[in-house]
N, C-alpha and C. Protein backbone atom coordinates (compact mmCIF):
# COMPACT_ATOMS: atom_id res chain seq x y z
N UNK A 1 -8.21 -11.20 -9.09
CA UNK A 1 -6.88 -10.75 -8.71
C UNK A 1 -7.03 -9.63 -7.68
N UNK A 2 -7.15 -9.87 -6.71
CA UNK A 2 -7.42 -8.90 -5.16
C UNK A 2 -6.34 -8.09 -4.87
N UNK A 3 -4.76 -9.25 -4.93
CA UNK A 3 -3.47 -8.80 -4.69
C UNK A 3 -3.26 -7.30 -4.74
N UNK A 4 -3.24 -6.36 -5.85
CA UNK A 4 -3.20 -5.10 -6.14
C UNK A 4 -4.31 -4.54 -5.42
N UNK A 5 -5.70 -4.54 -5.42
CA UNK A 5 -6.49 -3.67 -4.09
C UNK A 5 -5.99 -3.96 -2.91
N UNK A 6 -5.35 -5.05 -2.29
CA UNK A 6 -5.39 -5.45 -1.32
C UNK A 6 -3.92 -4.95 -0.81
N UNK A 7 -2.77 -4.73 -1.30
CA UNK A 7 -1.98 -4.29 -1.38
C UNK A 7 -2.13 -2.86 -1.38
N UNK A 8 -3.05 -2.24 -2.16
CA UNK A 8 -2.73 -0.67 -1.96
C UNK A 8 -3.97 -0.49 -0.59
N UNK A 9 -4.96 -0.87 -0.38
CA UNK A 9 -5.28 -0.89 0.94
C UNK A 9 -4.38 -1.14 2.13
N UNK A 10 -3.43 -1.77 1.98
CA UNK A 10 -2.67 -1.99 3.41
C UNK A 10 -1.32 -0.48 3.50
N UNK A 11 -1.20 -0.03 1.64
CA UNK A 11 -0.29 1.18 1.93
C UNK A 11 -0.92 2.32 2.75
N UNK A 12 -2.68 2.02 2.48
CA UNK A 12 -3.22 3.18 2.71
C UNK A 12 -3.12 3.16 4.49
N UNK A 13 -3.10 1.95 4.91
CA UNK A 13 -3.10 1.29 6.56
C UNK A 13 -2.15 1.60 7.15
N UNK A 14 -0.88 2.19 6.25
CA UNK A 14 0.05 2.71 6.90
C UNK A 14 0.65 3.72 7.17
N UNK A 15 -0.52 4.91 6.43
CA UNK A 15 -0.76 6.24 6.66
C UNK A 15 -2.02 5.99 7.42
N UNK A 16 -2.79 5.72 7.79
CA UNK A 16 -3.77 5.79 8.65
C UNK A 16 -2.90 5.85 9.91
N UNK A 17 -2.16 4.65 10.00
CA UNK A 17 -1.71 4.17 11.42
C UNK A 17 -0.75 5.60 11.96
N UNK A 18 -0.10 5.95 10.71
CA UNK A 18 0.30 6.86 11.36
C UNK A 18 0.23 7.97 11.86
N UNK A 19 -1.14 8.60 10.75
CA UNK A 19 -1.84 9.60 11.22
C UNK A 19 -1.97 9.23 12.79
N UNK A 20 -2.56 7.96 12.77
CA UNK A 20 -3.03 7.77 14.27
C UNK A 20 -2.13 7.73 15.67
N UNK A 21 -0.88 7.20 14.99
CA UNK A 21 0.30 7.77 15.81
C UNK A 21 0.71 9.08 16.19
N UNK A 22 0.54 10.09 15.92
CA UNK A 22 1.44 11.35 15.19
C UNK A 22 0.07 12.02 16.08
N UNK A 23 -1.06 12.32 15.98
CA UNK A 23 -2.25 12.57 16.49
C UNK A 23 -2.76 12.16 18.31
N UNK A 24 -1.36 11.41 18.85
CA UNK A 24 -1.78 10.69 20.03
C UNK A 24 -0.40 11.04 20.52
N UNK A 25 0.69 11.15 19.88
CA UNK A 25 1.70 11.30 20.34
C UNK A 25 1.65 12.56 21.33
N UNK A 26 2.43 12.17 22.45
CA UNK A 26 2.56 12.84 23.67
C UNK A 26 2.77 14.37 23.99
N UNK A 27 3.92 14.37 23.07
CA UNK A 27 4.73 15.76 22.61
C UNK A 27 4.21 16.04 21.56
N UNK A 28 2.96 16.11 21.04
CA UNK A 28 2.87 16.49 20.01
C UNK A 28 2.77 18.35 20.22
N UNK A 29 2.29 18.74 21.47
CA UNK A 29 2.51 20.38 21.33
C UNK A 29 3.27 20.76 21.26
N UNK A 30 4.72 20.08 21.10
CA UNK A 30 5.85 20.67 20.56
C UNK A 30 6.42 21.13 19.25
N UNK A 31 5.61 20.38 18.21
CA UNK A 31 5.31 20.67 16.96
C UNK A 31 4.21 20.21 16.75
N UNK A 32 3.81 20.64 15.21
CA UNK A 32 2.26 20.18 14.48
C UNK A 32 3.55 19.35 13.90
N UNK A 33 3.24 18.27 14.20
CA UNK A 33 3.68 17.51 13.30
C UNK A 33 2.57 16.90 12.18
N UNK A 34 1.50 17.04 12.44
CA UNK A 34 0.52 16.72 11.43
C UNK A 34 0.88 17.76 9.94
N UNK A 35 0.21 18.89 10.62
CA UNK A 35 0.10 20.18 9.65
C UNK A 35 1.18 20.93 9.11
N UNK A 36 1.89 21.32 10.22
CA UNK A 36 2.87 22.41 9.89
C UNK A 36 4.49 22.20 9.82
N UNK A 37 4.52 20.63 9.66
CA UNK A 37 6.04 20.18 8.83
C UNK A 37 5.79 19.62 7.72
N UNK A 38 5.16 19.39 7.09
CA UNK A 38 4.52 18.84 5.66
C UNK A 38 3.74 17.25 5.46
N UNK A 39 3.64 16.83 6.89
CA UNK A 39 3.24 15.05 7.02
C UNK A 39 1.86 15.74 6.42
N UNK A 40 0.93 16.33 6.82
CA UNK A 40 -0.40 16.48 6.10
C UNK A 40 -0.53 16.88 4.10
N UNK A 41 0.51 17.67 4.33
CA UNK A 41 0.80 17.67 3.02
C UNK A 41 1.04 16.24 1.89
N UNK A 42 2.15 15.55 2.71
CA UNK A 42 2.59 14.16 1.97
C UNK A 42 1.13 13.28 2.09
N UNK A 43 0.34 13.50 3.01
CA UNK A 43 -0.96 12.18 3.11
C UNK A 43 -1.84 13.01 2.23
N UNK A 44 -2.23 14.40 1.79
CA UNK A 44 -2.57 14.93 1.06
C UNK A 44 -2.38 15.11 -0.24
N UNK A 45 -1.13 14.65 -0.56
CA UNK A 45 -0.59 14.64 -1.95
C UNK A 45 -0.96 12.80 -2.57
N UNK A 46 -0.65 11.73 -0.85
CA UNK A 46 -1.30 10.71 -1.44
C UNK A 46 -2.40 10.48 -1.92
N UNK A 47 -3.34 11.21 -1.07
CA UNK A 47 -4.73 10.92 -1.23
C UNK A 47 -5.20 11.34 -2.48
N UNK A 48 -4.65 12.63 -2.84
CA UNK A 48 -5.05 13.16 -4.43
C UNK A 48 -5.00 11.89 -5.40
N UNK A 49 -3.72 11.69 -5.51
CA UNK A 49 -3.73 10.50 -6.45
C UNK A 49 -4.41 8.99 -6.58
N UNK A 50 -4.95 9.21 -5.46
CA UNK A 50 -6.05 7.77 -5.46
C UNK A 50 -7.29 8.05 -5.76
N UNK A 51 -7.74 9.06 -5.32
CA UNK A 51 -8.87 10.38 -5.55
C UNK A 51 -8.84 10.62 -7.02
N UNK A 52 -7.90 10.72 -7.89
CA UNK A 52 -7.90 10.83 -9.01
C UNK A 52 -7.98 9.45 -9.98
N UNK A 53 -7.40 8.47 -9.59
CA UNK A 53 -8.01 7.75 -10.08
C UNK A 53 -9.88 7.17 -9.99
N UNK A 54 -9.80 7.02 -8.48
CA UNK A 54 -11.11 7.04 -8.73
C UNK A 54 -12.22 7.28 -9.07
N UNK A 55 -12.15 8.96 -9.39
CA UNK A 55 -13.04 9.70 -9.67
C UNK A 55 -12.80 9.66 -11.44
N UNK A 56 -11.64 9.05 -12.44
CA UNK A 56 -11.37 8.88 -13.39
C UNK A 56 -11.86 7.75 -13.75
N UNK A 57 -12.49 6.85 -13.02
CA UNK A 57 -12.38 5.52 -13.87
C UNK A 57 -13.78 5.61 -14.49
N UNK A 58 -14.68 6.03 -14.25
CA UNK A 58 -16.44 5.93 -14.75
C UNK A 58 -15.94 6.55 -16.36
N UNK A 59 -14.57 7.41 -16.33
CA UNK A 59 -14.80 7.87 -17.84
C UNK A 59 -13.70 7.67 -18.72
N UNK A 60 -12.96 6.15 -17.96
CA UNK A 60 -11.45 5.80 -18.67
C UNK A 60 -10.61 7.01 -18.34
N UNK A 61 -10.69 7.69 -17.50
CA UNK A 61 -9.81 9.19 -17.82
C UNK A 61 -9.22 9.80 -16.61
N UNK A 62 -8.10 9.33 -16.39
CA UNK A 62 -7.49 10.03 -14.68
C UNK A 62 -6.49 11.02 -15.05
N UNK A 63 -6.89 12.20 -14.19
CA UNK A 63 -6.08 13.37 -14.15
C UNK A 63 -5.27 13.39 -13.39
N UNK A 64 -4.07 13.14 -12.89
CA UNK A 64 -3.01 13.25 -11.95
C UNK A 64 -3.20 14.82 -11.26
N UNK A 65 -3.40 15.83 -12.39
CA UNK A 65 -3.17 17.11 -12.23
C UNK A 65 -4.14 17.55 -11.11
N UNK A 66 -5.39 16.73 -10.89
CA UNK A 66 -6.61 17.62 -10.17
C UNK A 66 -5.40 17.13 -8.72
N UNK A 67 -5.76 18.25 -7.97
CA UNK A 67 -5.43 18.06 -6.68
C UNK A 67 -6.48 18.96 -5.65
N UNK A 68 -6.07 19.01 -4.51
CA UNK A 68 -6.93 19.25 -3.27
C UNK A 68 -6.18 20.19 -2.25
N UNK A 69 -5.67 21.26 -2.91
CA UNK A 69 -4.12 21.80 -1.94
C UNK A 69 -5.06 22.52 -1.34
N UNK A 70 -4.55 22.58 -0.16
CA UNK A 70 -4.83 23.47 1.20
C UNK A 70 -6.06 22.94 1.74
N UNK A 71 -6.68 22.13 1.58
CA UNK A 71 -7.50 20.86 2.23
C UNK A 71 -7.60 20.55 3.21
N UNK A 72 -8.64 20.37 3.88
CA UNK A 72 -8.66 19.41 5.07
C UNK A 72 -7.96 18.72 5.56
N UNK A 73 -7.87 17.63 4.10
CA UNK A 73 -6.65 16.51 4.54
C UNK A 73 -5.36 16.74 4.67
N UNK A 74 -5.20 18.30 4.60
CA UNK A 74 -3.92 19.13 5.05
C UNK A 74 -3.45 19.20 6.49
N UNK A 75 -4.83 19.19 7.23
CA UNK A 75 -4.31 20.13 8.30
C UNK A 75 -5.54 19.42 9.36
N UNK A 76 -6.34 18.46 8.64
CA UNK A 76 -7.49 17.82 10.03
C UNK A 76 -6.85 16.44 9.67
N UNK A 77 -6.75 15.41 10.85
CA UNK A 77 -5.79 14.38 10.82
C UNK A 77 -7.82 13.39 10.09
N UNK A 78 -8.63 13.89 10.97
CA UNK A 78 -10.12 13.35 10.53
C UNK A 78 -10.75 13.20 9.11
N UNK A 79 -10.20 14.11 9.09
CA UNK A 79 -10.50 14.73 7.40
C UNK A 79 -9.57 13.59 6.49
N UNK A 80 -8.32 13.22 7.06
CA UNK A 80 -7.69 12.51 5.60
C UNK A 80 -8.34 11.10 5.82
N UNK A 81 -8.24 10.81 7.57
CA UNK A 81 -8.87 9.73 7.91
C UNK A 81 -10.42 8.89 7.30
N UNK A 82 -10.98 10.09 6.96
CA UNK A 82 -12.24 9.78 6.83
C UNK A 82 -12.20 9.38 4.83
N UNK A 83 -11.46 10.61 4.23
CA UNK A 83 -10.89 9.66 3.00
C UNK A 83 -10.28 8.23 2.51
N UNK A 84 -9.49 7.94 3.23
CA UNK A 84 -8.65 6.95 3.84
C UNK A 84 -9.92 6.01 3.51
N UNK A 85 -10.65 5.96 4.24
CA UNK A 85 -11.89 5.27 5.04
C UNK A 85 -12.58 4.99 3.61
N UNK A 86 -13.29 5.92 3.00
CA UNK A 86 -14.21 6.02 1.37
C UNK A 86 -12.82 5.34 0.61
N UNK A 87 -11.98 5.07 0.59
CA UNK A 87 -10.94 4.90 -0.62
C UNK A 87 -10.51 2.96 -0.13
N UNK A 88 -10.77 2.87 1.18
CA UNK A 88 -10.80 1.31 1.65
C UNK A 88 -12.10 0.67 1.10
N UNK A 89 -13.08 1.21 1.06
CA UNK A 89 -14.20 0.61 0.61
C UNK A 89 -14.37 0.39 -0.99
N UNK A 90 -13.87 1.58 -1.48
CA UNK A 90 -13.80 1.42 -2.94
C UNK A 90 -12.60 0.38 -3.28
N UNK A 91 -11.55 0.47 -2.82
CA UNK A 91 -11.10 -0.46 -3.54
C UNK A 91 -10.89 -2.03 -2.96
N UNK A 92 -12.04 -2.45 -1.66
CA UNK A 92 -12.37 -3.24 -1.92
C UNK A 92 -13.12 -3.72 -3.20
N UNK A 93 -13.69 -2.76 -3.43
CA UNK A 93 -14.89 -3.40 -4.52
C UNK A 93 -14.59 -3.53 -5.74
N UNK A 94 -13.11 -3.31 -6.16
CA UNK A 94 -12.24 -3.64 -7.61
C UNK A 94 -12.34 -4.89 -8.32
N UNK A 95 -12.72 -5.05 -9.37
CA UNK A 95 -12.55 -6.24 -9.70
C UNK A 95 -12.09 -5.89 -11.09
N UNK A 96 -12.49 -5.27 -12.25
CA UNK A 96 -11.50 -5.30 -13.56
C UNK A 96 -10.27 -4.49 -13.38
N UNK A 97 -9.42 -5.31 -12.88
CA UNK A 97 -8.39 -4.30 -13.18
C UNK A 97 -7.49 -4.02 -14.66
N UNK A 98 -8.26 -5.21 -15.18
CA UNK A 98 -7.80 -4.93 -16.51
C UNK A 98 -8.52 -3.58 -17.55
N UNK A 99 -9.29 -2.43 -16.57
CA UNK A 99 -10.27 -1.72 -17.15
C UNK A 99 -9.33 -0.62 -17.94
N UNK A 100 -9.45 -0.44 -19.06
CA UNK A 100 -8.69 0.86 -19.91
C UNK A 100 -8.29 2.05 -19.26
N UNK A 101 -7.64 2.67 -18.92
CA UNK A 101 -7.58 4.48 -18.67
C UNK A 101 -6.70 4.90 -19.74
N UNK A 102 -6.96 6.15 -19.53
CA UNK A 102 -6.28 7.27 -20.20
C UNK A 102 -5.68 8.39 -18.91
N UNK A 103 -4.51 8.43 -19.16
CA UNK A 103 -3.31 9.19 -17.95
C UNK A 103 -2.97 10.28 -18.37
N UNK A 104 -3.37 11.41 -18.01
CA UNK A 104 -3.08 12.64 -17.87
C UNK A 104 -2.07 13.18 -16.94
N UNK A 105 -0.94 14.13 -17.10
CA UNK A 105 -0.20 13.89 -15.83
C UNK A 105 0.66 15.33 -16.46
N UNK A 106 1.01 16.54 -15.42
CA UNK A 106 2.09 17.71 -16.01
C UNK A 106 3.48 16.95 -15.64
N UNK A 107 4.18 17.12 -16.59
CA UNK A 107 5.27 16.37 -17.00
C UNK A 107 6.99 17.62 -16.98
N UNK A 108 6.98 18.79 -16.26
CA UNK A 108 7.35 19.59 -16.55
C UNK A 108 7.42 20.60 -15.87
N UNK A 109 8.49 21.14 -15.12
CA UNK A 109 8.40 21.90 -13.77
C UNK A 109 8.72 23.59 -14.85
N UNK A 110 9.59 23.85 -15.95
CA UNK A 110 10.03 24.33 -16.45
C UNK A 110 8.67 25.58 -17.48
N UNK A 111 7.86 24.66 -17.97
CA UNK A 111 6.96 25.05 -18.52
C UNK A 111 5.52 24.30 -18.28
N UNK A 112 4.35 24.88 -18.65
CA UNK A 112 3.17 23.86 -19.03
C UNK A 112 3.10 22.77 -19.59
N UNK A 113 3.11 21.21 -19.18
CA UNK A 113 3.49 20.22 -20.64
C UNK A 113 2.76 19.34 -19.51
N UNK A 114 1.87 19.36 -20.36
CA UNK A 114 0.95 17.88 -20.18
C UNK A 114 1.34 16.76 -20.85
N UNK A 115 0.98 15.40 -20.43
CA UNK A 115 1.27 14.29 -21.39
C UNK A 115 0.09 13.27 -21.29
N UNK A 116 0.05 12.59 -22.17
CA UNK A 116 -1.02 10.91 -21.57
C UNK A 116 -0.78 10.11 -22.21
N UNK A 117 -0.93 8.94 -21.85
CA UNK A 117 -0.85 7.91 -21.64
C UNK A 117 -1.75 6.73 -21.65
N UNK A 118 -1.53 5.43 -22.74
CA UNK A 118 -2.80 4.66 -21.63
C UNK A 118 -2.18 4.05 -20.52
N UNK A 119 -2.91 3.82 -20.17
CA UNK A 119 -2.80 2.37 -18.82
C UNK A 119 -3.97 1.29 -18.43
N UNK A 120 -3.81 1.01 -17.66
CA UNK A 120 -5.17 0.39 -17.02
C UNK A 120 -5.21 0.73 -15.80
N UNK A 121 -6.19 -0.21 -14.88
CA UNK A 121 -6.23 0.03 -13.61
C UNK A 121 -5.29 -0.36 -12.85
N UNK A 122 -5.15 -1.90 -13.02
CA UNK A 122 -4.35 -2.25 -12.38
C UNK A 122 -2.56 -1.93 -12.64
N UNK A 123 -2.29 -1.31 -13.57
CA UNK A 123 -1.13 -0.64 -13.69
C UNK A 123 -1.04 0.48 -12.91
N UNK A 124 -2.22 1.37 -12.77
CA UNK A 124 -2.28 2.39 -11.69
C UNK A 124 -2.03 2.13 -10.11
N UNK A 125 -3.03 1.26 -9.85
CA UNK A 125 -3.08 0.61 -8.61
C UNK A 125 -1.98 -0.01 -8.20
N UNK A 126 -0.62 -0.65 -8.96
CA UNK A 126 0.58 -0.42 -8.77
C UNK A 126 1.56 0.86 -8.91
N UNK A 127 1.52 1.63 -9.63
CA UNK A 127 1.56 2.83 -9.25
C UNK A 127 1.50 3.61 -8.06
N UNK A 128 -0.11 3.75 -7.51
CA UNK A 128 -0.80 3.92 -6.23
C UNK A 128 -0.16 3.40 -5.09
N UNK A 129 0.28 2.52 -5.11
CA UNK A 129 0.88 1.18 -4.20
C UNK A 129 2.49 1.91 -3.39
N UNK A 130 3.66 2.11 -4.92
CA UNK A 130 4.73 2.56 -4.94
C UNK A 130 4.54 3.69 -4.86
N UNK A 131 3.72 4.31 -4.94
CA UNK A 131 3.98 6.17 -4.72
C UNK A 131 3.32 6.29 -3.15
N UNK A 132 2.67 5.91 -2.52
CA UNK A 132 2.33 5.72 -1.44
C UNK A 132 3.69 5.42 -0.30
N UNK A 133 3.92 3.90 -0.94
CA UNK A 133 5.44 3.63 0.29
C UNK A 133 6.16 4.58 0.64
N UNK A 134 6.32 5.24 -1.02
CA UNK A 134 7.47 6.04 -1.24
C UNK A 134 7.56 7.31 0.06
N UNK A 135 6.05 8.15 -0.23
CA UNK A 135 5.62 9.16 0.33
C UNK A 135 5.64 8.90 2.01
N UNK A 136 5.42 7.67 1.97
CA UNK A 136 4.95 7.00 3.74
C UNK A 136 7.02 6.60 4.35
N UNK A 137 7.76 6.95 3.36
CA UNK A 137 8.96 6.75 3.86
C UNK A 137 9.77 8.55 4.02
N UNK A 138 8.83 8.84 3.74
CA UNK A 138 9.12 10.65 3.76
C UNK A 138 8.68 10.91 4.96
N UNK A 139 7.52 10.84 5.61
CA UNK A 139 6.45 10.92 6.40
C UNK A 139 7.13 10.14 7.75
N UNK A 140 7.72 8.59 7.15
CA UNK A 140 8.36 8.46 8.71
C UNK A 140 9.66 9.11 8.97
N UNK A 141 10.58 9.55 8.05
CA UNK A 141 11.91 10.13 8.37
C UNK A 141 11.31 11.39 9.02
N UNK A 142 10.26 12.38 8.55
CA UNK A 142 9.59 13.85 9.81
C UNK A 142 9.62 13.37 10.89
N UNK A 143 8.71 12.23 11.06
CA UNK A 143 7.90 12.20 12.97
C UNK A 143 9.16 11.25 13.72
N UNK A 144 10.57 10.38 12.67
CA UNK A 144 10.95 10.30 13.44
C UNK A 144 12.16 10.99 14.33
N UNK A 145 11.95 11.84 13.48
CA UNK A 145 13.14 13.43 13.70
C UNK A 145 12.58 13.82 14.76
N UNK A 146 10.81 13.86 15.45
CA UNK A 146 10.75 14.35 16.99
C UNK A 146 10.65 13.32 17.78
N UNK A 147 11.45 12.14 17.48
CA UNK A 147 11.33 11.21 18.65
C UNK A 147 10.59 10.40 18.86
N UNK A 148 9.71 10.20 17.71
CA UNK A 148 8.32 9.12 17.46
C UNK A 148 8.95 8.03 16.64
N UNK A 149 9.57 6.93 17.65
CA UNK A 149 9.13 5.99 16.45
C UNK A 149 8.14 4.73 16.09
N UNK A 150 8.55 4.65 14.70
CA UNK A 150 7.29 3.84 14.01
C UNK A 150 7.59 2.64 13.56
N UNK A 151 7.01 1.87 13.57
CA UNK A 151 7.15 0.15 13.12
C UNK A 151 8.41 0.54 11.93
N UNK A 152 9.25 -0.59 11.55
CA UNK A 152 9.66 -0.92 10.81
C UNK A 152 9.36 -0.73 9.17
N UNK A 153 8.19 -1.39 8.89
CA UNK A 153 7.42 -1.51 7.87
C UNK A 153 6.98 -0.64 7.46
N UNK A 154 6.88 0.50 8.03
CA UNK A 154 5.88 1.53 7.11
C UNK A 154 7.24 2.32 6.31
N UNK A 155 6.93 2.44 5.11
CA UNK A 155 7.52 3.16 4.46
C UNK A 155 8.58 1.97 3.68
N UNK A 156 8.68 0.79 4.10
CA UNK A 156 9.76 -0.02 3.65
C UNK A 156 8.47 -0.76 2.38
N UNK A 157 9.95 -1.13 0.93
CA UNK A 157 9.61 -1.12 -0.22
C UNK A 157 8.91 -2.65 0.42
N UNK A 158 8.12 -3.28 -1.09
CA UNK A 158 7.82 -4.92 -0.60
C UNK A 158 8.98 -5.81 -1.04
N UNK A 159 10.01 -5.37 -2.34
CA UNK A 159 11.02 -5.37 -2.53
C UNK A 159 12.49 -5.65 -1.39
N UNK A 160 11.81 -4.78 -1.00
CA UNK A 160 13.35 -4.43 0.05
C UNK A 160 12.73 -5.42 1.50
N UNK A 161 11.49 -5.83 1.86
CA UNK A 161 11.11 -7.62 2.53
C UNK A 161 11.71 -8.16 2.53
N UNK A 162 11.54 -8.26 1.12
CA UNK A 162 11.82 -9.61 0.87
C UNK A 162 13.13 -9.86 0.36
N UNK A 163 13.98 -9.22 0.10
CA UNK A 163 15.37 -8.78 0.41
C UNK A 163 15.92 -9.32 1.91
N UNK A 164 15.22 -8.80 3.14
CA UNK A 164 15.57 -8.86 3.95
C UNK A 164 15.18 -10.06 4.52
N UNK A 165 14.15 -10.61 4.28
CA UNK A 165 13.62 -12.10 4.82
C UNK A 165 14.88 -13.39 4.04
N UNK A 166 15.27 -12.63 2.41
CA UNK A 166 15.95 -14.00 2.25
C UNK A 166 17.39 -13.71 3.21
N UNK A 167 17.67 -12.64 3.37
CA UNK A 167 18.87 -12.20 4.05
C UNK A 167 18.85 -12.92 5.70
N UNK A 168 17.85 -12.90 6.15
CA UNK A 168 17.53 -14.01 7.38
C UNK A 168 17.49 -15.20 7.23
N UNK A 169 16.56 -16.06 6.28
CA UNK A 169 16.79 -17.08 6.08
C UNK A 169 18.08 -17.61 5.46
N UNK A 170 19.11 -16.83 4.72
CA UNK A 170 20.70 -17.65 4.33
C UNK A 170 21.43 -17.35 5.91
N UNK A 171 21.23 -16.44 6.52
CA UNK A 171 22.04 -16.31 8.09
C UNK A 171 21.78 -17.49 8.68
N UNK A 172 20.09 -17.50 9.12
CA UNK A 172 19.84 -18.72 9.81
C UNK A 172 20.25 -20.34 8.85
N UNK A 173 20.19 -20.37 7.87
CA UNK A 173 20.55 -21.89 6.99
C UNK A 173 22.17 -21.94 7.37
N UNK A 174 23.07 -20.50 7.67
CA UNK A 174 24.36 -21.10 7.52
C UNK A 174 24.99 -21.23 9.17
């Protein structure tokens, strides 16, 4: 069952691309749009969570909580890139996704409150998938506030496709 690596590899393709957009863009000395409006932040907050699973699975045990704030992948477009890059290779190489975890996660802006959970992998890796779009639809509403725009697709649900493909095909049938 590839579908789920292969799927969260192409979310990851669409923060790459845009890093790679956003990094080439013309006007970019008009703002950091990388660093200093929060797009490094949002590819930084993705990357944690894939980072966390991965580094969780050798012991059934992913921490949501570990993160990487003020990071590289904050503020060097190379730096997330090159994660990006280690996190395509790994999850090519997925194959149980039926493998056990245990989900750790602060549950609680108010106080300290941890919670867990089981799951598996491949429940994560959908997870991974939807929190990604989500973040990559944050990421295009910034860069396209300075005038950059970006494909269609990035940031759009797989849901909301295929929504729109049957919405073409009943136009064109009638």
């Amino acid at each position: 069952m590839k579908a789920l690596p292969d799927a969260a590899i192409a979310s990851l393709e669409q923060i790459r691309f845009v890093i790679g957009e956003v990094t080439h863009y013309e006007n970019r000395h008009q703002l950091d749009l990388y660093a200093g409006s929060g797009i490094g932040k949002h590819v930084r907050h993705i990357l944690d969570h894939y980072l966390a699973v991965r580094q969780g699975l050798d012991q059934a045990f992913v921490d949501y909580n570990q993160r990487h704030r003020d990071s590289e992948m904050e503020t060097v477009p190379d730096a997330a890139l090159h994660v990006i890059g280690q996190l395509h290779d790994w999850l090519q190489g997925l194959n149980d996704l039926e493998h056990g975890l245990r989900i750790r996660s602060e549950v609680s802006c108010r106080a300290e409150y941890h919670t867990e959970c089981d799951s598996n992998l491949g429940r994560e890796l959908l997870y991974l998938i939807n929190h990604t779009i989500h973040h990559a639809a944050y990421i295009k509403r910034m860069v396209e506030e300075s005038d950059l725009r970006l494909p269609e697709e990035i940031g759009l649900a797989p849901c909301t496709a295929t929504y729109r493909r049957a919405l073409a095909t009943d136009l064109h049938d009638n």
